[in-house]
Structure formats: C-alpha cells, structure tokens
Protein backbone atom coordinates (compact mmCIF):
# COMPACT_ATOMS: atom_id res chain seq x y z
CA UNK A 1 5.70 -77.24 113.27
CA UNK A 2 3.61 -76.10 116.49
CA UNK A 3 5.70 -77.60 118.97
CA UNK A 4 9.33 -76.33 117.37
CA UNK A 5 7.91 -73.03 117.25
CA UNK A 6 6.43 -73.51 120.70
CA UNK A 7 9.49 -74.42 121.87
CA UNK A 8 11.24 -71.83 119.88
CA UNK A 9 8.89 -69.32 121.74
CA UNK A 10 9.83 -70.63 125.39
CA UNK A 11 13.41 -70.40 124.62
CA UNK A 12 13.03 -66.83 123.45
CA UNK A 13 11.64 -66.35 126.86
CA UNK A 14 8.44 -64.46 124.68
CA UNK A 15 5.66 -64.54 127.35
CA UNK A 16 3.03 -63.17 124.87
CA UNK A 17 0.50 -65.39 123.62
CA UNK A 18 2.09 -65.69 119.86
CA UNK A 19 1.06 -68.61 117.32
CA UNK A 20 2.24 -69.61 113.86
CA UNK A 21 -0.10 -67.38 112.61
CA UNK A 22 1.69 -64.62 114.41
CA UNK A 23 4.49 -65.23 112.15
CA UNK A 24 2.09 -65.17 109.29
CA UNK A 25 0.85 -61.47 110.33
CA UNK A 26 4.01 -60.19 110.76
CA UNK A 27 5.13 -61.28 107.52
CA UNK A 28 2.71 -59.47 106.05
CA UNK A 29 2.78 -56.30 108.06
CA UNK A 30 6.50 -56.20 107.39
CA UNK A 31 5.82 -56.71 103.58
CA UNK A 32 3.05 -53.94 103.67
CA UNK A 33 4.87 -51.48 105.70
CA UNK A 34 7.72 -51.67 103.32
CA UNK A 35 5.60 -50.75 100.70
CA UNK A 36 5.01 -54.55 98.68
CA UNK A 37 2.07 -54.53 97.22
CA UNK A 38 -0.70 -56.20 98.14
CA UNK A 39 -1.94 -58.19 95.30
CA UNK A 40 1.67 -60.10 95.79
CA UNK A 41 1.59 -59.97 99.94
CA UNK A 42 -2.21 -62.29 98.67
CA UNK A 43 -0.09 -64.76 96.56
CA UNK A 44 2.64 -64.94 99.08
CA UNK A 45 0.04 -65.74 101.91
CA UNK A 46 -2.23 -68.13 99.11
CA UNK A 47 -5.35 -66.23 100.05
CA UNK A 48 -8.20 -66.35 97.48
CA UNK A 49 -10.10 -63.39 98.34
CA UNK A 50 -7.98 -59.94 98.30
CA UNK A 51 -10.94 -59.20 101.57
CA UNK A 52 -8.57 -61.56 103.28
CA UNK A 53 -5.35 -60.17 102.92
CA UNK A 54 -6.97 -56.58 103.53
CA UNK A 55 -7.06 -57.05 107.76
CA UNK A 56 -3.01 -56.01 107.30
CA UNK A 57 -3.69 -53.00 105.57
CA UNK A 58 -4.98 -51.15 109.49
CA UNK A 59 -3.69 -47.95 109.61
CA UNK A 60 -0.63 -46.84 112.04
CA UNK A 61 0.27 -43.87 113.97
CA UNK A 62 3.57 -43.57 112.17
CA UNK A 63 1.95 -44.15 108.48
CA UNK A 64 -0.60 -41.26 108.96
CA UNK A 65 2.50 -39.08 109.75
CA UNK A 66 4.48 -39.88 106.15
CA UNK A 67 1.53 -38.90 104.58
CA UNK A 68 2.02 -35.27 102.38
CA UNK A 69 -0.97 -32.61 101.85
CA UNK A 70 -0.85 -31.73 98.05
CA UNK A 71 -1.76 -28.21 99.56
CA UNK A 72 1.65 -27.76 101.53
C-alpha cells in the first residue's frame, strides 16, 4: 500500500511530505468538519480510546466564526 500511494503521490506532483496516515487525518477532519459525530469518526478509524480520535477535534479559524452568541 506504501509504495502505490507513494507513487500515487509523485504522480500528483504533491511535494509535501504526506503518508498513509495523511489520508487517515483527512478522513477524519473531513468527517468532523461536516459535522459526523465523533463516537462514529472512532469506529470508522477502529480506535479504542475516544482520547485518540480527539487530536481531530483542533479548532479552526473558520469554525470559531459559525459559532452564534445566545446573546445576539
């Protein structure tokens, strides 16, 4: 699996350094952001702990923004 997705990188002409486990973390992010929760994001992933699958709840910019004061 390493080298197709190696080579799969090269061809892309991706010069970041990316790994399977990038695809992994994006997954997840993607799954987050769209609002999947994250008990399921764990199963999906086959994490044990829920402390695992917690690093891809980090906050973004353009989350903080959607967020609505109950006082406005």
């Amino acid at each position: 699996m390493q080298k197709i997705f190696n080579d799969a990188v090269k061809k892309a002409g991706i010069r970041k350094d990316v790994s399977v486990q990038s695809l992994c973390h994006s997954f997840a992010t993607h799954l987050l952001e769209s609002g999947t929760d994250l008990r399921y994001i764990q199963e999906l992933l086959g994490h044990k702990s829920s402390k695992t699958t917690e690093i891809y709840t980090y906050m973004s910019n353009k989350d903080i923004g959607k967020i609505k004061s109950p006082l406005d």
